[in-house]
N, C-alpha and C. Protein backbone atom coordinates (compact mmCIF):
# COMPACT_ATOMS: atom_id res chain seq x y z
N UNK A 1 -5.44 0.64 -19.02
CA UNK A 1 -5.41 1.33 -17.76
C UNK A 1 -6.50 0.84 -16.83
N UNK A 2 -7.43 0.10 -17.55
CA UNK A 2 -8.12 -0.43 -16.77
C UNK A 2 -8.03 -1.54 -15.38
N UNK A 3 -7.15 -1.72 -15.82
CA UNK A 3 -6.35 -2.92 -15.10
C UNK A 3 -6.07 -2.76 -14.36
N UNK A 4 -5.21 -1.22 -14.14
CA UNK A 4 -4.84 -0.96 -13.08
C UNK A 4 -5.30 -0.80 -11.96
N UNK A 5 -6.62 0.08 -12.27
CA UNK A 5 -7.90 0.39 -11.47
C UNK A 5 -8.47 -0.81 -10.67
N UNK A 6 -8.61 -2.15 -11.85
CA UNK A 6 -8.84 -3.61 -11.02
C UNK A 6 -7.90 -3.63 -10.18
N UNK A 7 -6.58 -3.82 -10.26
CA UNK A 7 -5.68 -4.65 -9.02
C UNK A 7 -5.84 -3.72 -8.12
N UNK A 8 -5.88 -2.22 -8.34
CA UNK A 8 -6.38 -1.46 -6.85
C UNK A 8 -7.52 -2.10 -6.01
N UNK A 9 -8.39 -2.38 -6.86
CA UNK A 9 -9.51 -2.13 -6.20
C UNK A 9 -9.74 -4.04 -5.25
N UNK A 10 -8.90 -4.84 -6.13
CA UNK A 10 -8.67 -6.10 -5.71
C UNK A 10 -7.55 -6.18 -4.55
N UNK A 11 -6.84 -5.07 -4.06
CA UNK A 11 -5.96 -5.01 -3.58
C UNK A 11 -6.41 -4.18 -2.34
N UNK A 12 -7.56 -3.50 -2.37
CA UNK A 12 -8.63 -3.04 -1.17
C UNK A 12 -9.55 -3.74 -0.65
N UNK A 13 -9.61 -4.87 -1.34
CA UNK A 13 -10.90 -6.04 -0.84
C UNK A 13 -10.26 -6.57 -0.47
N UNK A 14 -11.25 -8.20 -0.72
CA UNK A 14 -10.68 -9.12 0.41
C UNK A 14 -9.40 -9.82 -0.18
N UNK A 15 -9.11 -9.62 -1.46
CA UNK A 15 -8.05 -10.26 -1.90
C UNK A 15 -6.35 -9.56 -0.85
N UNK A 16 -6.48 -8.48 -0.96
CA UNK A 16 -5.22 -7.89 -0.57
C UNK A 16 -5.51 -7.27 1.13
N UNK A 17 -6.84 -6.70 1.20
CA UNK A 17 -6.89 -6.43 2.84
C UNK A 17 -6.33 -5.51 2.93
N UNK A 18 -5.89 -4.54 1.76
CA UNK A 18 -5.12 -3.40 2.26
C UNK A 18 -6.10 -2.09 2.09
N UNK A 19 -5.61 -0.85 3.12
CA UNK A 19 -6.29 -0.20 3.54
C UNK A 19 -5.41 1.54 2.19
N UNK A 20 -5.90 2.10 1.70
CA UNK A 20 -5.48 3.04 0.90
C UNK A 20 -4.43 3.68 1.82
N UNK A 21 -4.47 4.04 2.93
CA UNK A 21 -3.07 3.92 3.65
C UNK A 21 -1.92 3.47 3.97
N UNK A 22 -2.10 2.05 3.72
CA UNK A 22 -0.91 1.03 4.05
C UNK A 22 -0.40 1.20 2.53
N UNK A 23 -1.59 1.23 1.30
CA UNK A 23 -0.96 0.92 0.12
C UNK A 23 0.02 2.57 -0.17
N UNK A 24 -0.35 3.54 0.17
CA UNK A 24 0.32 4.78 0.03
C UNK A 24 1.61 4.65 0.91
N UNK A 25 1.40 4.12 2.21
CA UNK A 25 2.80 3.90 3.33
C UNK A 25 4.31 2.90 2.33
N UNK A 26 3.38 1.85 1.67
CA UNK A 26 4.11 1.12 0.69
C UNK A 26 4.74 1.77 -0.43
N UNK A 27 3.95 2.23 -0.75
CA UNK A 27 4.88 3.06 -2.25
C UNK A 27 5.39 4.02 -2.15
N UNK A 28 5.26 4.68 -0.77
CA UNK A 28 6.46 5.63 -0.42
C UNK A 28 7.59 4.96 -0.29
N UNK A 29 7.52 3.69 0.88
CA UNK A 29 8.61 2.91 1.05
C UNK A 29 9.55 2.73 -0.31
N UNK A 30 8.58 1.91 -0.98
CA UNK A 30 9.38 1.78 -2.55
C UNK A 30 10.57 2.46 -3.05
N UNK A 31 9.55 4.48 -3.21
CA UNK A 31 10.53 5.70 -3.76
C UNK A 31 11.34 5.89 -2.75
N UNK A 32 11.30 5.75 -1.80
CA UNK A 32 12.82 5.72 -0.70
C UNK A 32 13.54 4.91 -0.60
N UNK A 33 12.84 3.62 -1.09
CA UNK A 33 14.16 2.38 -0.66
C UNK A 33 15.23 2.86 -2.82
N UNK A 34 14.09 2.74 -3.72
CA UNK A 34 15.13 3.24 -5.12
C UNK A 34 15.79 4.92 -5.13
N UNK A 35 15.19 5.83 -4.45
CA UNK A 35 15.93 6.40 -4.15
C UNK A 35 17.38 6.72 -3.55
N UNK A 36 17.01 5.86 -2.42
CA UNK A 36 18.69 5.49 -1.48
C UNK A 36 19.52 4.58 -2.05
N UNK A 37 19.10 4.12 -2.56
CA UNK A 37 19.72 2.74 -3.94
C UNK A 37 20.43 3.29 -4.46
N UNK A 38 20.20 4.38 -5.53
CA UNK A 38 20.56 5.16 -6.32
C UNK A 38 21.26 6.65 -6.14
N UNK A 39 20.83 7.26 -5.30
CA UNK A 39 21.56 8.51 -5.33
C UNK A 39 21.59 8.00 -3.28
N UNK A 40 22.88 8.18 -3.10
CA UNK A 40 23.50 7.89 -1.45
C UNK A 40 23.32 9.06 -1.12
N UNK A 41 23.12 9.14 0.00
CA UNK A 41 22.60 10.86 0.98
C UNK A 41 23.93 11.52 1.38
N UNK A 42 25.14 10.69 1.44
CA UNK A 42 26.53 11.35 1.32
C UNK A 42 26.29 12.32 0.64
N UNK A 43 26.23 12.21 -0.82
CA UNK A 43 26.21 12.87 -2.20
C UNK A 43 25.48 13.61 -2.30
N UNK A 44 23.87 13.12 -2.36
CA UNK A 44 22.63 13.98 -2.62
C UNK A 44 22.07 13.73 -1.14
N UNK A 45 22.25 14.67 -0.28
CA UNK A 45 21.21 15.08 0.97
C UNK A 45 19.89 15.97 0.86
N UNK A 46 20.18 16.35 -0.53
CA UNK A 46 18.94 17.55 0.13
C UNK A 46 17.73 16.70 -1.87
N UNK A 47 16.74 16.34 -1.12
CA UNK A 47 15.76 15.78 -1.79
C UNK A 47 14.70 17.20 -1.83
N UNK A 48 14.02 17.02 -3.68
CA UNK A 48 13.15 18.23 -3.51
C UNK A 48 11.75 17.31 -4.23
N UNK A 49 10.67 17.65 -3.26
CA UNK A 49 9.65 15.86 -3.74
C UNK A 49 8.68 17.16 -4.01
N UNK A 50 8.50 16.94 -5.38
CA UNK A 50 6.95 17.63 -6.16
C UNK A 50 6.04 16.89 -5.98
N UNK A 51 4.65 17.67 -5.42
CA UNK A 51 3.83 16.43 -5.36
C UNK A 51 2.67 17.36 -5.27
N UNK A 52 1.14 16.60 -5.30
CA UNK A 52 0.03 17.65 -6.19
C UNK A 52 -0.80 16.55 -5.77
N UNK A 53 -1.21 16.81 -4.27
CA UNK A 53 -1.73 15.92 -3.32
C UNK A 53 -3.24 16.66 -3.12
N UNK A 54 -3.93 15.66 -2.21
CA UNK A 54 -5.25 16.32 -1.65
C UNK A 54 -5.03 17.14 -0.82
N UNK A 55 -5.95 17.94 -0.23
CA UNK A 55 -5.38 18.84 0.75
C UNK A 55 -5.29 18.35 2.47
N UNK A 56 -5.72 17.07 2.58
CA UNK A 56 -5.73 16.14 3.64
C UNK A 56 -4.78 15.56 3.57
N UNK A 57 -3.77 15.16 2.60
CA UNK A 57 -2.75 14.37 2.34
C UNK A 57 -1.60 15.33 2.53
N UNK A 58 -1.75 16.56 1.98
CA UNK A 58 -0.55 17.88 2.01
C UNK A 58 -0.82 18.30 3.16
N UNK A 59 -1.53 18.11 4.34
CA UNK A 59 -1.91 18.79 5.52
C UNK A 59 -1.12 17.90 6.60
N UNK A 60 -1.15 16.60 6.60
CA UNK A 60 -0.67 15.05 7.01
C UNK A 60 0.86 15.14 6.88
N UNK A 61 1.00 15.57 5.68
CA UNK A 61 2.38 15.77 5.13
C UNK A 61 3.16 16.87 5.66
N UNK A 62 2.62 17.89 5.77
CA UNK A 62 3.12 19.04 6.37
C UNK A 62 3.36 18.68 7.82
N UNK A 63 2.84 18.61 8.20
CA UNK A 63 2.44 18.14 9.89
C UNK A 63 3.81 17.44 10.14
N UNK A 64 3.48 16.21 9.04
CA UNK A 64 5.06 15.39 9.37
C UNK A 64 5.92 15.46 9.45
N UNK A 65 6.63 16.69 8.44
CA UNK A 65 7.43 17.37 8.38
C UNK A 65 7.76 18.29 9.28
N UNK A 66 6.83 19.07 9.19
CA UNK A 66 7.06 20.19 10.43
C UNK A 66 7.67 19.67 11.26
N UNK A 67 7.18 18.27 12.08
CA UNK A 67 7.56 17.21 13.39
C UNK A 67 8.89 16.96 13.28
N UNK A 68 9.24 16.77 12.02
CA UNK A 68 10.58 16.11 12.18
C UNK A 68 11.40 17.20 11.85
N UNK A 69 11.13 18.86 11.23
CA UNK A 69 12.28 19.50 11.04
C UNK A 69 12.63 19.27 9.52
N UNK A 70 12.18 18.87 8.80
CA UNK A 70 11.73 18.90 7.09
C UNK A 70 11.49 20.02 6.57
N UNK A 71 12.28 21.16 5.90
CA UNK A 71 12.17 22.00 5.51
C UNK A 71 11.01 21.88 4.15
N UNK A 72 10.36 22.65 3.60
CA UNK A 72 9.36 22.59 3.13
C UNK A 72 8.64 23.85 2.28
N UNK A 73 8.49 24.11 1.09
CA UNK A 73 7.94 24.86 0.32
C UNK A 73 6.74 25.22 0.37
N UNK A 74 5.68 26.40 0.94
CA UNK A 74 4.57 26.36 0.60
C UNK A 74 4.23 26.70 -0.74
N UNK A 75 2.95 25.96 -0.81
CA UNK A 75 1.92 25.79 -2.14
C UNK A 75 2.26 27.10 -2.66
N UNK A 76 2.64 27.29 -4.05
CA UNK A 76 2.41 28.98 -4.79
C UNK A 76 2.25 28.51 -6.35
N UNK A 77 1.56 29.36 -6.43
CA UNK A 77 1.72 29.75 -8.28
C UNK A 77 2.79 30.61 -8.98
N UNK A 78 3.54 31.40 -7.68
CA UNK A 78 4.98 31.80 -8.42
C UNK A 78 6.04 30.58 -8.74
N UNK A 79 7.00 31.20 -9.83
CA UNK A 79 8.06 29.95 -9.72
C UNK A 79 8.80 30.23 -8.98
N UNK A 80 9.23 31.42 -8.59
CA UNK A 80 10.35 32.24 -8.10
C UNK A 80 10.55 31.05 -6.89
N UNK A 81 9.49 30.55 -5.81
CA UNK A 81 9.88 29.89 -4.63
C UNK A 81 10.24 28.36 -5.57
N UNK A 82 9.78 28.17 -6.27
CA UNK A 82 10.72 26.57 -6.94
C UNK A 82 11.88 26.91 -7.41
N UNK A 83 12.13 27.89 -8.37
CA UNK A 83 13.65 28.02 -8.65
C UNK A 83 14.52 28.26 -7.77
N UNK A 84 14.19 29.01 -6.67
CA UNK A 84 14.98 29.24 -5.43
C UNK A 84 15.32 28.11 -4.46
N UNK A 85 14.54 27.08 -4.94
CA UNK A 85 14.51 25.69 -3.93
C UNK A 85 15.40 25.04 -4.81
N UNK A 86 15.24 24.52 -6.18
CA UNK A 86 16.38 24.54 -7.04
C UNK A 86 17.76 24.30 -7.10
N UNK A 87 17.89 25.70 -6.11
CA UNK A 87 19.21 25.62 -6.72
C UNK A 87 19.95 25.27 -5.16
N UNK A 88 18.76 24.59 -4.28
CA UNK A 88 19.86 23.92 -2.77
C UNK A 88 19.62 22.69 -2.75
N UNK A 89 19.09 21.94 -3.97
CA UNK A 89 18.76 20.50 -4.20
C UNK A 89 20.03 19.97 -4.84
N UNK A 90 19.83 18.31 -4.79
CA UNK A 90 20.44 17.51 -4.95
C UNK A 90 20.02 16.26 -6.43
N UNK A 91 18.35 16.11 -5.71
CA UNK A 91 17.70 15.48 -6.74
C UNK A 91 16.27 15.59 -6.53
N UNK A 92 15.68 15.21 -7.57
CA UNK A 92 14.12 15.58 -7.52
C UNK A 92 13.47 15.09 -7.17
N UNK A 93 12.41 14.54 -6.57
CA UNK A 93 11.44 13.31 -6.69
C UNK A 93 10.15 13.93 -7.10
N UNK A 94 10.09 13.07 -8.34
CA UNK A 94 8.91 13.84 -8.56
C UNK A 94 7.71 13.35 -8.71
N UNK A 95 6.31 13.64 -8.19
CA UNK A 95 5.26 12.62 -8.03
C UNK A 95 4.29 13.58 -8.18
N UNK A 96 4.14 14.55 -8.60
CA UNK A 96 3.39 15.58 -9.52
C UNK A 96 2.00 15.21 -10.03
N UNK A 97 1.93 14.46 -11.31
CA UNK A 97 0.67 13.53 -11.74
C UNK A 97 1.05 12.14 -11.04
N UNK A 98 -0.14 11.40 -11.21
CA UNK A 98 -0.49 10.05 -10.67
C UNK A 98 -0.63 9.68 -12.60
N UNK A 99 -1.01 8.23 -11.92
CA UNK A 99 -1.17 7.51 -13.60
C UNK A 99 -2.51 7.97 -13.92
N UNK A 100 -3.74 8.61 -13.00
CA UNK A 100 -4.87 8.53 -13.81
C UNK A 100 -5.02 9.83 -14.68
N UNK A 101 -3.33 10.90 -14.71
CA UNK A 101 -3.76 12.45 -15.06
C UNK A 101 -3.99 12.31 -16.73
N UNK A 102 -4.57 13.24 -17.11
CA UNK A 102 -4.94 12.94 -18.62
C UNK A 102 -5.49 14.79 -19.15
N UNK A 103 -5.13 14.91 -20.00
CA UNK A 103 -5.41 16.53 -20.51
C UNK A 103 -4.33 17.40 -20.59
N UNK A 104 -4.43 18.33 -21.30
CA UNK A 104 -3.31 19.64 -20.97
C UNK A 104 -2.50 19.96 -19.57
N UNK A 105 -1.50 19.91 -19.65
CA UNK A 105 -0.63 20.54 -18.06
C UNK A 105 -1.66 21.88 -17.78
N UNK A 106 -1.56 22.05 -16.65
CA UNK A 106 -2.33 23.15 -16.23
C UNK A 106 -1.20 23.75 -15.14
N UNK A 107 -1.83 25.24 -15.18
CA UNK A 107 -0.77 26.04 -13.70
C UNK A 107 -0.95 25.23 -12.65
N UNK A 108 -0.70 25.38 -12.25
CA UNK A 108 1.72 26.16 -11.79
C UNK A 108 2.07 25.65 -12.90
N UNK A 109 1.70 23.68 -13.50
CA UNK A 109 2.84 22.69 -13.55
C UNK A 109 3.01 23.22 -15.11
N UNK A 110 2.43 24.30 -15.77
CA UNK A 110 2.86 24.09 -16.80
C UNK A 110 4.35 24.83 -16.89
N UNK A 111 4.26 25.58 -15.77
CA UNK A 111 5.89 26.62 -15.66
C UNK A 111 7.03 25.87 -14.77
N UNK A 112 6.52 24.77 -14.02
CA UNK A 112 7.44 23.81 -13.03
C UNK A 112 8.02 22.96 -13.70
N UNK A 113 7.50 22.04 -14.64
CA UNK A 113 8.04 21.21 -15.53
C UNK A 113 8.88 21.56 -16.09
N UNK A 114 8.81 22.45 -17.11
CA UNK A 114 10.32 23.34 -17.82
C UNK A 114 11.38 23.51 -16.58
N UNK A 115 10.99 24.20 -15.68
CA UNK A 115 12.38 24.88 -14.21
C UNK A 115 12.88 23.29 -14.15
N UNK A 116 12.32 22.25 -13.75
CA UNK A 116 13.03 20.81 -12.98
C UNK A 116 13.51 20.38 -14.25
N UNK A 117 13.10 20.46 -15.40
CA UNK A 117 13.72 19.84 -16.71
C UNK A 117 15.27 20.50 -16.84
N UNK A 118 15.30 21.97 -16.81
CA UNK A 118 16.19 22.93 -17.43
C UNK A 118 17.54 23.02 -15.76
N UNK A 119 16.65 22.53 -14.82
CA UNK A 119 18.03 22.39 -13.64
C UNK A 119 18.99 21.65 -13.86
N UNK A 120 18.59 20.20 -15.06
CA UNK A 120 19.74 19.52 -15.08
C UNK A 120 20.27 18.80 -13.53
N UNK A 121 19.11 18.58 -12.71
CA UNK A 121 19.45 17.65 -11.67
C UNK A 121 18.84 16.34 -11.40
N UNK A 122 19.18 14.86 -11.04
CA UNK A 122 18.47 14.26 -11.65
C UNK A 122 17.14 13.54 -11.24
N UNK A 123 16.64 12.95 -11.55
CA UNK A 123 15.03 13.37 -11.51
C UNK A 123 14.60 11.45 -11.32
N UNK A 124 14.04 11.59 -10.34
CA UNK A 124 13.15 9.68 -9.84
C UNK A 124 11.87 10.28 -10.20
N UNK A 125 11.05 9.72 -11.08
CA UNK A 125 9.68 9.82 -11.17
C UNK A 125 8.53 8.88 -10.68
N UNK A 126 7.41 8.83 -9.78
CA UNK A 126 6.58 7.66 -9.18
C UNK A 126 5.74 7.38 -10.32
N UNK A 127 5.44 6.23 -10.93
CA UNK A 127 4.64 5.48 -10.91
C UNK A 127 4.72 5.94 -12.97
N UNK A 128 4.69 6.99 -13.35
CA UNK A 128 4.82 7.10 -14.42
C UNK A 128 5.31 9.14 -14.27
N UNK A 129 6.55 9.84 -15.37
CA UNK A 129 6.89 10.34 -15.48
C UNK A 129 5.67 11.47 -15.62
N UNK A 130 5.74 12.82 -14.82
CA UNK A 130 5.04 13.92 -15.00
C UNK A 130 4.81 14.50 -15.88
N UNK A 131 3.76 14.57 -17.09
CA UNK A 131 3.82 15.12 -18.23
C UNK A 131 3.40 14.01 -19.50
N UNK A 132 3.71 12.90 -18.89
CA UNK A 132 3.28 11.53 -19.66
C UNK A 132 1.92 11.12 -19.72
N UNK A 133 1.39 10.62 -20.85
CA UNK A 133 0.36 10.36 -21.14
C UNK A 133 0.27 8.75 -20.50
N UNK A 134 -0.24 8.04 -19.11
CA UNK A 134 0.35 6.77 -19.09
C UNK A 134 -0.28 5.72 -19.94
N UNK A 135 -0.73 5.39 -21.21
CA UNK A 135 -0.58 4.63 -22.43
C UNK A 135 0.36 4.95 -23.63
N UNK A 136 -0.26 6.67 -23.94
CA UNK A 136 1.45 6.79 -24.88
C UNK A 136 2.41 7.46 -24.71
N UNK A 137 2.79 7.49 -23.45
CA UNK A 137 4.33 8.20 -23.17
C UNK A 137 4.40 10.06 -23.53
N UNK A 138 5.62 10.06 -23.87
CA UNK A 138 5.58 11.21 -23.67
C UNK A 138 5.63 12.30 -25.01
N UNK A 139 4.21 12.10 -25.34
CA UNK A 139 3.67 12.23 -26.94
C UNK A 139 3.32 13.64 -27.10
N UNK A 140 3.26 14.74 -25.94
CA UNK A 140 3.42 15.95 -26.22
C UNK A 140 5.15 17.06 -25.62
N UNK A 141 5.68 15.93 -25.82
CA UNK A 141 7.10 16.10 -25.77
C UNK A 141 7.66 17.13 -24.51
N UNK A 142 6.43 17.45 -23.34
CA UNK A 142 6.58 18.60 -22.50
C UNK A 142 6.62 17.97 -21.14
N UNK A 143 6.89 16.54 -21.40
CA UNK A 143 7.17 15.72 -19.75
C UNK A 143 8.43 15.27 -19.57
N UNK A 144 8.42 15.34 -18.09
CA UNK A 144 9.81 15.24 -17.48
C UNK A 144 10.74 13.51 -17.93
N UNK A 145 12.04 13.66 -17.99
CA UNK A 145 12.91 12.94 -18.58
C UNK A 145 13.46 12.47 -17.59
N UNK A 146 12.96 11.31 -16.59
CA UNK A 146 13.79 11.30 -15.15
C UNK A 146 15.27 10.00 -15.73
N UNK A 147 15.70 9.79 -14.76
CA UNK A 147 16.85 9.33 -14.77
C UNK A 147 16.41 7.84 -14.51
N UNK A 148 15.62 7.58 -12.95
CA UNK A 148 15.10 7.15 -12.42
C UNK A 148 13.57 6.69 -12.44
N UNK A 149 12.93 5.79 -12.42
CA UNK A 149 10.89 5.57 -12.64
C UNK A 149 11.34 4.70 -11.43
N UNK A 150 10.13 4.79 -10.68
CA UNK A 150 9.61 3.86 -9.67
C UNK A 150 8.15 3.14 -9.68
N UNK A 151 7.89 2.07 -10.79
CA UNK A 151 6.54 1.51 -11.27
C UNK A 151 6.00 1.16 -10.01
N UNK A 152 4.82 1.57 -9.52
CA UNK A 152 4.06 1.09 -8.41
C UNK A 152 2.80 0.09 -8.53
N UNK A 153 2.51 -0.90 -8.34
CA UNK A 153 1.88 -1.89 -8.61
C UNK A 153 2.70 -2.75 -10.23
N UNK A 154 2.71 -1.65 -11.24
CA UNK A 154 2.92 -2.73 -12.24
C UNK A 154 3.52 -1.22 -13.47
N UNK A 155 4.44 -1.80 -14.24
CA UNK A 155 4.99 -1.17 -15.02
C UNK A 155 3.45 -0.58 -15.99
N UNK A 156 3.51 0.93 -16.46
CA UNK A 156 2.18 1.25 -16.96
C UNK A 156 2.81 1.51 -18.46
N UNK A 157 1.60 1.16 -19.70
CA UNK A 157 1.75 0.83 -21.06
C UNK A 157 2.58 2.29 -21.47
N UNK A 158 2.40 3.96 -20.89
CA UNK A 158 3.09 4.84 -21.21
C UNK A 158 4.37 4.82 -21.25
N UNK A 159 5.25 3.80 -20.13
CA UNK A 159 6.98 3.76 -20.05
C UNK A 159 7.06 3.40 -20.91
N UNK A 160 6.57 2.49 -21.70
CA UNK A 160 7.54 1.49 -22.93
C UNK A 160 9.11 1.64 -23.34
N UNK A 161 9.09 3.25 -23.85
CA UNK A 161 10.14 3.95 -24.66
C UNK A 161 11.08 4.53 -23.33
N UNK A 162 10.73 4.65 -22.08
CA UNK A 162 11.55 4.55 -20.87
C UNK A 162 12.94 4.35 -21.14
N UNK A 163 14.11 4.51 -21.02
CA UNK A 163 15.01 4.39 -21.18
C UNK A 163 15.97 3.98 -19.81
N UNK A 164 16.22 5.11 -18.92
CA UNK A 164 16.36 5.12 -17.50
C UNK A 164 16.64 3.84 -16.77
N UNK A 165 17.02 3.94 -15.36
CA UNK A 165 16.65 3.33 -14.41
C UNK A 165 15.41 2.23 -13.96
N UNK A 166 15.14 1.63 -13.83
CA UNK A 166 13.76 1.14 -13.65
C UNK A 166 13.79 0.54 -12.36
N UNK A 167 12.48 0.82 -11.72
CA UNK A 167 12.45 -0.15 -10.47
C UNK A 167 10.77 -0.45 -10.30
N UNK A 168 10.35 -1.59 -9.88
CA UNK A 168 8.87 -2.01 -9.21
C UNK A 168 8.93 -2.07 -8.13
N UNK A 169 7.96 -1.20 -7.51
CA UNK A 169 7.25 -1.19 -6.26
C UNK A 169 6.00 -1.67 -6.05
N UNK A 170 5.83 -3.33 -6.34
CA UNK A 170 4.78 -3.97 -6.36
C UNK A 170 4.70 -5.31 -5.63
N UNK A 171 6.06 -5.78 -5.06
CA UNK A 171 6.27 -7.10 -4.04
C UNK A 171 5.01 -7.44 -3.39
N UNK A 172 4.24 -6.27 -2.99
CA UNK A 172 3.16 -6.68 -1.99
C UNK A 172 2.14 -7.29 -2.48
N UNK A 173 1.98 -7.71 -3.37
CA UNK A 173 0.81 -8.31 -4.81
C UNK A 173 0.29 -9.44 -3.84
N UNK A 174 -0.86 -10.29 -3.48
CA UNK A 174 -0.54 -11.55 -3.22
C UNK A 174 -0.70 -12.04 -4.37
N UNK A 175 -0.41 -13.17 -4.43
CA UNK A 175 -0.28 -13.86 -5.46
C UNK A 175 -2.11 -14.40 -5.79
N UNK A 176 -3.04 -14.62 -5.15
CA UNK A 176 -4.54 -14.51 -5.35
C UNK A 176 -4.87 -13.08 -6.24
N UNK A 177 -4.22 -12.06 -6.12
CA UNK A 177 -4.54 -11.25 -7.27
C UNK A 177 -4.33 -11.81 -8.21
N UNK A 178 -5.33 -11.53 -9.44
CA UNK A 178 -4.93 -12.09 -10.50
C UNK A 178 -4.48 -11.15 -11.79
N UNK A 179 -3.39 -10.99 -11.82
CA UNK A 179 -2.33 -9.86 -12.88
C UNK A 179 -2.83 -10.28 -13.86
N UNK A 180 -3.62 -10.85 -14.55
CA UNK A 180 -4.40 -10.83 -15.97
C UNK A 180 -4.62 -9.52 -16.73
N UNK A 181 -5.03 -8.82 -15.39
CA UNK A 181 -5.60 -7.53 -15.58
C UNK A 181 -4.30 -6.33 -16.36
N UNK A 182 -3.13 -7.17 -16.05
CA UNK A 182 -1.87 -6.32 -17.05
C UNK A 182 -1.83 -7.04 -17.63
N UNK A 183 -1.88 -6.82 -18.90
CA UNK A 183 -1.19 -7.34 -20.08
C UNK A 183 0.65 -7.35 -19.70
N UNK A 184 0.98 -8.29 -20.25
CA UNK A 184 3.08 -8.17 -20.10
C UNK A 184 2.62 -7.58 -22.04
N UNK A 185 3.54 -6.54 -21.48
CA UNK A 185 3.93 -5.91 -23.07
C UNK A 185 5.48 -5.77 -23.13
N UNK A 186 6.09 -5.32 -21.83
CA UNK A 186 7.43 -4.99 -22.12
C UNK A 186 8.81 -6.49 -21.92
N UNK A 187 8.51 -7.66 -23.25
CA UNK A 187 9.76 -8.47 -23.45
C UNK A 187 10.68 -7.83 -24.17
């Protein structure tokens, strides 16, 4: 996992020139371009995106939404407002943990995970699946089962046993990074 941390941080210097903004503007792009790939907005229009942001990032986000008419869940520790959102969805996106989460699920997510598991609707996960340990997968058997993964920078050692969909959201690499820093594990 270390690695990963390098190509970020090589990917904020002078190697990549990118600004933690452009790289977040990018890997949204990513989960929207495999999203629309995969589930057509004919079919699935109504997207429900879990996400467990800073409060500058959920403030940005809100804002954006609001602007455009993006209906939108506020923050709660009840489930009652997720199950009720639930059941006018289509598909999930779920971006909940990042790759660096590590420890016990904690509230809300330990009661959200079960509701999006048990909807039976299907589920794109960013960067590594919610509930996953990202080196050994999903070893306390209480993380989400998406349909869909969207690897951002580089497939992480937790997918291995991944089954699903797969997609990389990492084109923007220059090639002066030097990917040493991942091991290739998955031939």
């Amino acid at each position: 996992m270390a690695g990963l941390f390098q190509i970020d941080e090589e990917l904020m210097g002078t190697a990549g020139a990118f600004s933690l903004d452009q790289l977040m503007e990018l890997a949204g792009l990513a989960c929207a371009q495999a999203l629309a790939k995969v589930y057509k907005k004919d079919k699935y229009p109504r997207v429900l995106a879990e996400m467990d942001w800073l409060p500058l990032d959920i403030w940005r986000l809100q804002t954006q939404c609001d602007n455009m008419k993006i209906t939108t869940l506020s923050p709660s520790l009840d489930a009652a407002s997720l199950r009720t959102a639930l059941n006018s969805t289509d598909v999930i996106l779920d971006a909940i943990f990042g790759f660096s989460f590590k420890g016990p699920i904690r509230a809300p997510f330990d009661a959200a995970l079960p509701l999006l598991t048990q909807s039976g609707l299907p589920i794109v996960s960013v960067d590594i699946p919610s509930g996953w340990d990202v080196e050994a997968g999903n070893v306390e058997g209480v993380g989400l089962n998406p349909d869909v993964l969207v690897s951002l920078t580089a497939p992480k050692e937790g997918v291995r046993d991944f089954r699903g969909r797969h997609f990389l959201g990492g084109r923007f690499i220059p090639k002066c990074v030097p990917l040493i820093f991942i091991e290739v594990r998955f031939k």
